[in-house]
N, C-alpha and C. Protein backbone atom coordinates (compact mmCIF):
# COMPACT_ATOMS: atom_id res chain seq x y z
N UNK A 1 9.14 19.90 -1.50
CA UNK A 1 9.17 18.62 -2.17
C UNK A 1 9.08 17.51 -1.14
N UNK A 2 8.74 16.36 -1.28
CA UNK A 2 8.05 15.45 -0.67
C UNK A 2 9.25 14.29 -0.34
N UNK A 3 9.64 14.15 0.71
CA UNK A 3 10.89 13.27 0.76
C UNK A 3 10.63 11.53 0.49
N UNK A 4 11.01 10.80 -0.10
CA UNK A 4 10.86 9.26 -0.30
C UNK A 4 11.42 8.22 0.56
N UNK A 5 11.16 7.51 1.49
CA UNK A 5 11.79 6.17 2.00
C UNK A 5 11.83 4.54 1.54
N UNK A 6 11.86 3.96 0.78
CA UNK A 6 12.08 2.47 0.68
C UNK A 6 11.97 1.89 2.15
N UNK A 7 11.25 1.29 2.43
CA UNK A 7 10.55 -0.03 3.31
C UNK A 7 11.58 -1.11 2.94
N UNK A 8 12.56 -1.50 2.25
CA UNK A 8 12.89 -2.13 1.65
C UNK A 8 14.59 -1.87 1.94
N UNK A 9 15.28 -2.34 3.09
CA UNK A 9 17.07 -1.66 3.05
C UNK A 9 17.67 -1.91 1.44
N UNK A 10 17.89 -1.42 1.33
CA UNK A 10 19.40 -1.15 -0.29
C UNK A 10 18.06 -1.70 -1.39
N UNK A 11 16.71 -1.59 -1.62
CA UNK A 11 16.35 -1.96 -2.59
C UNK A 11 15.59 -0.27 -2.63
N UNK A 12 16.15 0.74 -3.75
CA UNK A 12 15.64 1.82 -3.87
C UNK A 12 15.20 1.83 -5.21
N UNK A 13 14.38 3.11 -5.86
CA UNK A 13 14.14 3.50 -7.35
C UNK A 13 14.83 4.63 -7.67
N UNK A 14 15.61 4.35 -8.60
CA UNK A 14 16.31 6.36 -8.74
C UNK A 14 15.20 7.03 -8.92
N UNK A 15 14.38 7.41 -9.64
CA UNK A 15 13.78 8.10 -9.87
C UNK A 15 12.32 8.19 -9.11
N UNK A 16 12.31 7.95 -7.85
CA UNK A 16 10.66 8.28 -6.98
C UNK A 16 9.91 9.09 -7.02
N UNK A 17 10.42 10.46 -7.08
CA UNK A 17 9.92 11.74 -7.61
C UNK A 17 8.94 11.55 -8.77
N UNK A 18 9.40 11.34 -9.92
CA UNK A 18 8.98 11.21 -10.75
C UNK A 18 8.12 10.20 -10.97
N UNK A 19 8.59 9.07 -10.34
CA UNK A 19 7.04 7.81 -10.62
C UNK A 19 5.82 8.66 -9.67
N UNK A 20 6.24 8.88 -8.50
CA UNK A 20 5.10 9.50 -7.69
C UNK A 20 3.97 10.44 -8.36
N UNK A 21 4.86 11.26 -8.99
CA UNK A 21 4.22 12.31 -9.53
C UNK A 21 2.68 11.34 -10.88
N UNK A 22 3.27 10.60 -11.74
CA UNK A 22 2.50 9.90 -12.34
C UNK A 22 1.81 8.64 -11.72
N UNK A 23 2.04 8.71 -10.40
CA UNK A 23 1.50 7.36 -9.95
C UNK A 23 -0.59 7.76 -9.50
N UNK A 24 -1.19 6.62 -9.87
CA UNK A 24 -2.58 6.06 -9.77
C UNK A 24 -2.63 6.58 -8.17
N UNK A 25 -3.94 7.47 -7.58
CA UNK A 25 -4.07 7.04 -6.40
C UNK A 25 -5.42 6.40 -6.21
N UNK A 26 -5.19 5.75 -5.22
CA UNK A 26 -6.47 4.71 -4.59
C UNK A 26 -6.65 4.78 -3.01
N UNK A 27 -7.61 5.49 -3.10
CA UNK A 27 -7.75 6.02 -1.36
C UNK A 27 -6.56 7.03 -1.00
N UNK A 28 -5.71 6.41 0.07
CA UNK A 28 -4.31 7.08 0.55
C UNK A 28 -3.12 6.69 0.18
N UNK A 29 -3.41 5.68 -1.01
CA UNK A 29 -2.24 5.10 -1.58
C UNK A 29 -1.85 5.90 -2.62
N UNK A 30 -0.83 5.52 -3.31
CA UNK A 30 -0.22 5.90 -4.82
C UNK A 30 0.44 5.01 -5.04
N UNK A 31 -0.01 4.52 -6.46
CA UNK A 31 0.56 2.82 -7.14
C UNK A 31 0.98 3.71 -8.61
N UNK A 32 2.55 3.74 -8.71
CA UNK A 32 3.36 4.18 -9.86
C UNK A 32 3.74 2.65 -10.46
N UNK A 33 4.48 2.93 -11.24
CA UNK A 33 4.74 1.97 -12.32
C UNK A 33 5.80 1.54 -11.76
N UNK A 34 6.88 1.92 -10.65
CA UNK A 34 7.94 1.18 -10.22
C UNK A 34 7.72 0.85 -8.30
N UNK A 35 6.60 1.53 -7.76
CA UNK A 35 6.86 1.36 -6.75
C UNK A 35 5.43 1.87 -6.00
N UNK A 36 4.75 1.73 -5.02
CA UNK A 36 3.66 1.51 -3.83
C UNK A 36 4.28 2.64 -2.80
N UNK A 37 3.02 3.86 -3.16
CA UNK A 37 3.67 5.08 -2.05
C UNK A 37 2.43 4.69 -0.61
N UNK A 38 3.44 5.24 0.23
CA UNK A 38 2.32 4.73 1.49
C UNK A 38 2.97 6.20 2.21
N UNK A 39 1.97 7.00 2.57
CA UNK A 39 2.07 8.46 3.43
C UNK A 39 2.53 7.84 4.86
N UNK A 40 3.28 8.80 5.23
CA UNK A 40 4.20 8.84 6.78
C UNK A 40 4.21 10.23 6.88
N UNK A 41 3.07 11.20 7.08
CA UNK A 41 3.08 12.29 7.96
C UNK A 41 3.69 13.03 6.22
N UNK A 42 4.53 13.72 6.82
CA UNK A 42 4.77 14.80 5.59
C UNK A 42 5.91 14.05 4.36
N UNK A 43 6.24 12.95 4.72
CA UNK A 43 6.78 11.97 3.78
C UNK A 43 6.07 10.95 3.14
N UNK A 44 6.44 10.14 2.16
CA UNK A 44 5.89 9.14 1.85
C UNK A 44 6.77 7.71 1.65
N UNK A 45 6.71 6.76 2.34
CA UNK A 45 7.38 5.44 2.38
C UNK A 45 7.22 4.92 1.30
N UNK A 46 7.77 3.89 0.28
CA UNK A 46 7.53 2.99 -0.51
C UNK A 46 7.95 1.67 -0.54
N UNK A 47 7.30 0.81 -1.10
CA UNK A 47 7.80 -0.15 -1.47
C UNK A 47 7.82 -0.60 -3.39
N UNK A 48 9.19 -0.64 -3.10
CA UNK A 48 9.53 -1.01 -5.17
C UNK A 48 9.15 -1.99 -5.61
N UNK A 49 8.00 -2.51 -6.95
CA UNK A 49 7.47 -3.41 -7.18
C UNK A 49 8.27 -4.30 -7.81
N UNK A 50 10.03 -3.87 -7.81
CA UNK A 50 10.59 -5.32 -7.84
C UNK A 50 10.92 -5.99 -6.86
N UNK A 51 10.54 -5.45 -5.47
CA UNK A 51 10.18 -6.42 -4.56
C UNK A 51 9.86 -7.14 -4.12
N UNK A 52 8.18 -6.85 -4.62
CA UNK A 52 7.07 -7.80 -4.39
C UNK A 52 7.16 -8.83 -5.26
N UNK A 53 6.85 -10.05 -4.06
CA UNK A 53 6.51 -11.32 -4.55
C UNK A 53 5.49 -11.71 -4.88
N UNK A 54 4.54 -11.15 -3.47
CA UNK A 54 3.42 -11.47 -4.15
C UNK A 54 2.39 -10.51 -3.54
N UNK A 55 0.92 -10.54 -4.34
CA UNK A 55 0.08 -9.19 -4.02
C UNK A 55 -1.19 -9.54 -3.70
N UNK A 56 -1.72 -10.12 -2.49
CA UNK A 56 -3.13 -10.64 -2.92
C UNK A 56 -4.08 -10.16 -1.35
N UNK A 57 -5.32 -10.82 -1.79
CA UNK A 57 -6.43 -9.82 -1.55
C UNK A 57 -6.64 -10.23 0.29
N UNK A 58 -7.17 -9.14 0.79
CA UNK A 58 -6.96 -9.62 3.07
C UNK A 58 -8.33 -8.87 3.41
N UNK A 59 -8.68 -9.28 4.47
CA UNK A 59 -9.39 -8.25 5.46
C UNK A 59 -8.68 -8.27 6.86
N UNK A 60 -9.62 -7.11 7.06
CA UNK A 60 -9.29 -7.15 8.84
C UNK A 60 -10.76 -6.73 9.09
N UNK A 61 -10.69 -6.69 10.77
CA UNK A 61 -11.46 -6.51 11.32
C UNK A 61 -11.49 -6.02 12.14
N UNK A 62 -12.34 -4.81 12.44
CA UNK A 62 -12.63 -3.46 13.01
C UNK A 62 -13.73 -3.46 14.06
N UNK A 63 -13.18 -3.20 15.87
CA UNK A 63 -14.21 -3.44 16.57
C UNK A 63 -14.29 -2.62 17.21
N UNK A 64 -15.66 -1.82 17.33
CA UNK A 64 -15.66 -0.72 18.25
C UNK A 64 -17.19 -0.87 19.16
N UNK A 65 -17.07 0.41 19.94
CA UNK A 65 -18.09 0.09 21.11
C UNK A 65 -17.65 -0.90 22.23
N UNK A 66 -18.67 -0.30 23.07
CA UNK A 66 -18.29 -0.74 24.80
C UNK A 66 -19.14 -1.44 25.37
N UNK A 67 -20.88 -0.76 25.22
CA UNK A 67 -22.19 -1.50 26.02
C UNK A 67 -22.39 -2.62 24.60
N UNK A 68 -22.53 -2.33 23.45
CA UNK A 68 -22.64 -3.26 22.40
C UNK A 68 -21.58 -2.95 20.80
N UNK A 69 -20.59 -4.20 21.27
CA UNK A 69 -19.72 -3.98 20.47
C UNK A 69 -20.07 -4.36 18.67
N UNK A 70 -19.49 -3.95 17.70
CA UNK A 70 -19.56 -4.08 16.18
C UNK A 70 -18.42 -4.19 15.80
N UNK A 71 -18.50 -5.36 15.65
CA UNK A 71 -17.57 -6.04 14.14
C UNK A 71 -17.18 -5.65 13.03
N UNK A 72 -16.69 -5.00 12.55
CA UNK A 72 -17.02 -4.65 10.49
C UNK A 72 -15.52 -5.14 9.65
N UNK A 73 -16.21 -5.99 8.74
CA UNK A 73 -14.81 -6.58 8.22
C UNK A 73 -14.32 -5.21 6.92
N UNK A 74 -13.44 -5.15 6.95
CA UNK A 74 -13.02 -4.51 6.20
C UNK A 74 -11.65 -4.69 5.11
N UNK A 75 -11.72 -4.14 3.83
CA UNK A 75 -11.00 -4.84 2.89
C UNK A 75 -8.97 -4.22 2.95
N UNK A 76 -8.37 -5.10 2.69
CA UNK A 76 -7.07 -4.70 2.75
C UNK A 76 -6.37 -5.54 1.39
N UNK A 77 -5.15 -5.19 1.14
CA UNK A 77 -4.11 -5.68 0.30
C UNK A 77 -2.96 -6.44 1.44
N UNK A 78 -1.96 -7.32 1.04
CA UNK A 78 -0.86 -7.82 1.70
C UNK A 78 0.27 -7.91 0.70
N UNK A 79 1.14 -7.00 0.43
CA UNK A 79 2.25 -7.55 -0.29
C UNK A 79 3.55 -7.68 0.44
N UNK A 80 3.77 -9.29 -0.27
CA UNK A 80 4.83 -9.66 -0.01
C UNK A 80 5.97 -9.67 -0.24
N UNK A 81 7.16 -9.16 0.81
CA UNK A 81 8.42 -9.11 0.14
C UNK A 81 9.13 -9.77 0.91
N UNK A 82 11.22 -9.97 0.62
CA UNK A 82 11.78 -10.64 1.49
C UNK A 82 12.04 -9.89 2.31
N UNK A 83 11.82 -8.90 3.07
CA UNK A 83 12.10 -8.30 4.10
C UNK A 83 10.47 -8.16 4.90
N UNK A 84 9.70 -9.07 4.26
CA UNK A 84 8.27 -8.75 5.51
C UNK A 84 7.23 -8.79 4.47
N UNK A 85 5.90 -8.96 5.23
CA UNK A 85 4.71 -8.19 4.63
C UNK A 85 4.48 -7.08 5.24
N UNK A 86 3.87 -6.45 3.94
CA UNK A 86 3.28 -5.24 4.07
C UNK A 86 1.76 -5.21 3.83
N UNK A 87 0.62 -4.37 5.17
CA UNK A 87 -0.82 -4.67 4.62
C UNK A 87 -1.15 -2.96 4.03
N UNK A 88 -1.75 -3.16 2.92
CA UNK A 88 -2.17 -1.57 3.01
C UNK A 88 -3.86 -1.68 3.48
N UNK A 89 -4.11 -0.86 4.37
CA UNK A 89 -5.60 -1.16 4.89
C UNK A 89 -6.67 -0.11 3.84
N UNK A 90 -7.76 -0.47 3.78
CA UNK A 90 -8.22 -0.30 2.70
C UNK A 90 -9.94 0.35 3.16
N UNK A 91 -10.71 1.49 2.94
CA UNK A 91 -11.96 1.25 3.01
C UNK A 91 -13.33 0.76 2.25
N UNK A 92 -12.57 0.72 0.87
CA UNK A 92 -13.97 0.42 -0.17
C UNK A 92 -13.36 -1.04 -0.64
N UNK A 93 -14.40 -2.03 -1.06
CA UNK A 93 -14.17 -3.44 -1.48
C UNK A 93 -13.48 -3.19 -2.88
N UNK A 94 -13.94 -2.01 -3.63
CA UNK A 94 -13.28 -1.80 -5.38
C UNK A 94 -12.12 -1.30 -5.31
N UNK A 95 -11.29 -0.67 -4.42
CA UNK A 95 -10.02 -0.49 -4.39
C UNK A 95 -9.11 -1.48 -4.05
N UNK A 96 -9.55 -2.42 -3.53
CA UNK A 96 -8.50 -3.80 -3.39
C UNK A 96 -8.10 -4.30 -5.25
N UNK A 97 -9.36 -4.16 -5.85
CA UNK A 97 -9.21 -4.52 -7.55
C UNK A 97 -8.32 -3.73 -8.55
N UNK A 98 -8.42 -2.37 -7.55
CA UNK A 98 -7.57 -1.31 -8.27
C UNK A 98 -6.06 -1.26 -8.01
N UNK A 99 -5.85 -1.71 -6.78
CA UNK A 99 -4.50 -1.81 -6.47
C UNK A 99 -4.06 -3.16 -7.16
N UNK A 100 -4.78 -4.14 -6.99
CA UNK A 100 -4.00 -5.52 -7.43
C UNK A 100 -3.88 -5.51 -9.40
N UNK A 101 -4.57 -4.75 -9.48
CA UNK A 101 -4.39 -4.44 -10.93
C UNK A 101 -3.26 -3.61 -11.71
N UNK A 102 -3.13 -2.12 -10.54
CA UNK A 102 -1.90 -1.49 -10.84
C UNK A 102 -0.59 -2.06 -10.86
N UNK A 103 -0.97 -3.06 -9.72
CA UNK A 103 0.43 -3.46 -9.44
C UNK A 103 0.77 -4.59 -10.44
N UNK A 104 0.15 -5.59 -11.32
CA UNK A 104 0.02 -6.19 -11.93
C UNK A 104 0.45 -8.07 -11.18
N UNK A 105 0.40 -8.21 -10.32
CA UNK A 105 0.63 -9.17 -9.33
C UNK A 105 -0.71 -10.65 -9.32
């Protein structure tokens, strides 16, 4: 069984197991109905969506090469809570729509 962490000190979900299990995935994410799973190796971190303040749309930018370097912007999420932001990094532009939708933000 898959152990759960909260990102979040003393703000937990009793039941993680169980949202996980029904939660939406999008790429490497999982967006349940109470909480945002984010993988840590053989665990999975969360953050509880009565956390979030707020959920809206980011890029970053990705540079590789040495003799001629490349740029590539790429799409991310940022949600905000009182203990920090959180970015989830993202590779396709339609999963930023899918997450900000699950989460209802």
């Amino acid at each position: 069984m898959a152990k759960f962490n909260s990102l979040i000190p003393e703000k937990e979900i009793p039941h993680a197991a169980e949202d996980f299990r029904a939660a939406v995935k999008v790429e490497q994410y999982r967006i349940g109905k109470e909480a945002v799973y984010i993988p840590s190796g053989l665990r999975w971190n969360y953050v509880p969506l009565f956390a979030v303040s707020a959920a809206e749309d980011s890029r970053r930018s990705v540079t590789a090469g040495h003799c001629v370097t490349v740029t590539e912007i790429k799409p991310a999420v940022e949600l905000a809570t009182e203990a920090g932001r959180f970015t989830l990094n993202l590779e396709r532009p339609d999963s930023v729509g899918k997450i900000l939708d699950a989460i209802g933000k």
